[in-house]
C-alpha atoms as a PDB file:
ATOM      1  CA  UNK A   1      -0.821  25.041  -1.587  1.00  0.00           C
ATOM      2  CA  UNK A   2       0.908  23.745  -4.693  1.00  0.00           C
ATOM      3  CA  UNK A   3       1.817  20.375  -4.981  1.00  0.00           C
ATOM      4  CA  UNK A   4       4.069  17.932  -2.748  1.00  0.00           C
ATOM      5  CA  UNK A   5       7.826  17.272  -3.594  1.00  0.00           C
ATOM      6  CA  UNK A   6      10.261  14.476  -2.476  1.00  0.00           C
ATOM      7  CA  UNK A   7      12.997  15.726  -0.268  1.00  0.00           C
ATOM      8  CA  UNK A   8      14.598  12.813   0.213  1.00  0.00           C
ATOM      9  CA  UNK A   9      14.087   8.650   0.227  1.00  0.00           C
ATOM     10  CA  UNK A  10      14.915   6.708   3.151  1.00  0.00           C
ATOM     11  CA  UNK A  11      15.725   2.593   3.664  1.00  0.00           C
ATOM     12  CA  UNK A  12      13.343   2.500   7.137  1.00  0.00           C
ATOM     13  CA  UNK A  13      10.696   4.410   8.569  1.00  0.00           C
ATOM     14  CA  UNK A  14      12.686   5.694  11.475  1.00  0.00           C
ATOM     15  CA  UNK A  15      15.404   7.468   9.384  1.00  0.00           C
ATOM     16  CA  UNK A  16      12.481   9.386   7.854  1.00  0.00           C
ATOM     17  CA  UNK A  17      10.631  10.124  11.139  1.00  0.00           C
ATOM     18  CA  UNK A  18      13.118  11.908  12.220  1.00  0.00           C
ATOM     19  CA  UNK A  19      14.290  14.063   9.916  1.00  0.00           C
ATOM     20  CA  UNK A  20      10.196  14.883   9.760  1.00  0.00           C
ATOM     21  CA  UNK A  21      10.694  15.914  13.479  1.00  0.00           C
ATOM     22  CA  UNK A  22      13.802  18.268  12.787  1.00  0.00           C
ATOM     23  CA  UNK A  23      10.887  19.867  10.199  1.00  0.00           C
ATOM     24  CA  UNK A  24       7.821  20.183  11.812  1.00  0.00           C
ATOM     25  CA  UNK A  25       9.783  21.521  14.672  1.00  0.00           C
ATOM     26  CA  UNK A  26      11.137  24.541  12.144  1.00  0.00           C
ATOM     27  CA  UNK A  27       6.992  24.735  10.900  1.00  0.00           C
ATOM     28  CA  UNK A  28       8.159  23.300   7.575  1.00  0.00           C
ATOM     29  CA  UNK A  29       4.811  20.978   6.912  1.00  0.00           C
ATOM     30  CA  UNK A  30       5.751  17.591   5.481  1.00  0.00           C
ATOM     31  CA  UNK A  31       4.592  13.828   5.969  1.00  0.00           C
ATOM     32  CA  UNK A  32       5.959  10.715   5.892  1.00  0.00           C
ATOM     33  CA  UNK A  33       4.905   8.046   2.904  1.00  0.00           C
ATOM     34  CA  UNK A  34       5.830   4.361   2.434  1.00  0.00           C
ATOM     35  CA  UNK A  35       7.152   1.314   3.812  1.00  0.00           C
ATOM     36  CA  UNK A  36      11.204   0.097   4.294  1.00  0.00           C
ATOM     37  CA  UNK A  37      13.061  -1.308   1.616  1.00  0.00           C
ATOM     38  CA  UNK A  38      13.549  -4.311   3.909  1.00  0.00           C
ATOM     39  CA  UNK A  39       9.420  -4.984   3.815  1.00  0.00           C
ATOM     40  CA  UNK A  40       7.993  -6.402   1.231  1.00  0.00           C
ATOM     41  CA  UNK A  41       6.690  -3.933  -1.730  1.00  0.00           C
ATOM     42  CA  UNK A  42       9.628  -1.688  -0.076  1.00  0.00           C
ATOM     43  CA  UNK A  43      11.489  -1.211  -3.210  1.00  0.00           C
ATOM     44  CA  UNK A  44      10.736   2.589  -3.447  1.00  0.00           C
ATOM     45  CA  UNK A  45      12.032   2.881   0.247  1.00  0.00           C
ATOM     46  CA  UNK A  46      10.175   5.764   2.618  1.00  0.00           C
ATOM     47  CA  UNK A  47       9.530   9.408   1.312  1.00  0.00           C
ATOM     48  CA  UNK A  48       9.680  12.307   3.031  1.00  0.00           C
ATOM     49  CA  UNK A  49       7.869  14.899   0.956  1.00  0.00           C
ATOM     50  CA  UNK A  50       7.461  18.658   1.505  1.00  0.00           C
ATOM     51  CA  UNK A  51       5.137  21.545  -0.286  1.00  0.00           C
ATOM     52  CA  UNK A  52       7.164  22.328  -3.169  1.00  0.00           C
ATOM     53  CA  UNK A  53       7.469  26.086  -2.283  1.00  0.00           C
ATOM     54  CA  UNK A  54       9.029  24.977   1.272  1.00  0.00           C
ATOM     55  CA  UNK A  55      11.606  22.324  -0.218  1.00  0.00           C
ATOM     56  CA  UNK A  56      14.634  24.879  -0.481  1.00  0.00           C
ATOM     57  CA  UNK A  57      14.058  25.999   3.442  1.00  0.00           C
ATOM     58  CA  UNK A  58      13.269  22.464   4.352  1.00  0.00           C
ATOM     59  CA  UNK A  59      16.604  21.330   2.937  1.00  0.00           C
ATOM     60  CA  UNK A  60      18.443  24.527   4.574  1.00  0.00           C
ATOM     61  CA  UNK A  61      17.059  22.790   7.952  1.00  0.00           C
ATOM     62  CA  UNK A  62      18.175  19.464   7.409  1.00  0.00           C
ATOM     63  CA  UNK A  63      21.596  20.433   6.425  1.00  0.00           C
ATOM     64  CA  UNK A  64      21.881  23.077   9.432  1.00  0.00           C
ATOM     65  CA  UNK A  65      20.464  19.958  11.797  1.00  0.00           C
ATOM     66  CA  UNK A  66      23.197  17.626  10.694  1.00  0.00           C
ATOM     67  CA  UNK A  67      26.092  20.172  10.991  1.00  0.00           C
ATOM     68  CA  UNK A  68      24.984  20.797  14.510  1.00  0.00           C
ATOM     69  CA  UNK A  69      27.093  19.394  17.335  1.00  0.00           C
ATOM     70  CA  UNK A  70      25.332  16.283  18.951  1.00  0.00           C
ATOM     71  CA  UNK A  71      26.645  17.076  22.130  1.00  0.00           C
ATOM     72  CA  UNK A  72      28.303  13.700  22.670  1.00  0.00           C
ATOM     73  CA  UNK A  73      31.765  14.922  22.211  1.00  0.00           C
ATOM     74  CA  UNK A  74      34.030  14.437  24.705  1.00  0.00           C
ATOM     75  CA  UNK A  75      31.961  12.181  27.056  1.00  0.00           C
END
């Protein structure tokens, strides 16, 4: 496997987690590195980082997740 690549940088821990959820359940490998911006050291915020051969389909997930109806509308 070549090496890993940012994806994207998060303020918390939870923002990243999920987005790492909407991944792993497409089988796009990634992990979760760092602390929140509002803990101390923080400064570099959370990093969600993928294989750099899957970035381009991890982003394709991530954007397809957040254009998909929540299923809230209406209620």
């Amino acid at each position: 496997m070549a090496g890993m690549k940012t994806l994207k940088t998060y303020g918390s821990r939870v923002e990243a987690d999920l987005d790492r959820i909407v991944l792993e359940h497409a089988d796009v490998p990634c992990v979760v590195v760092g602390i929140g911006v509002a803990m101390e050291g923080g400064i570099e915020g959370v990093r969600l980082l993928v294989p750099e051969e899957q970035a381009e389909r991890a982003i394709e997930v991530l954007d397809a997740n957040a254009e998909a109806p929540s299923g809230d509308e209406g209620d």
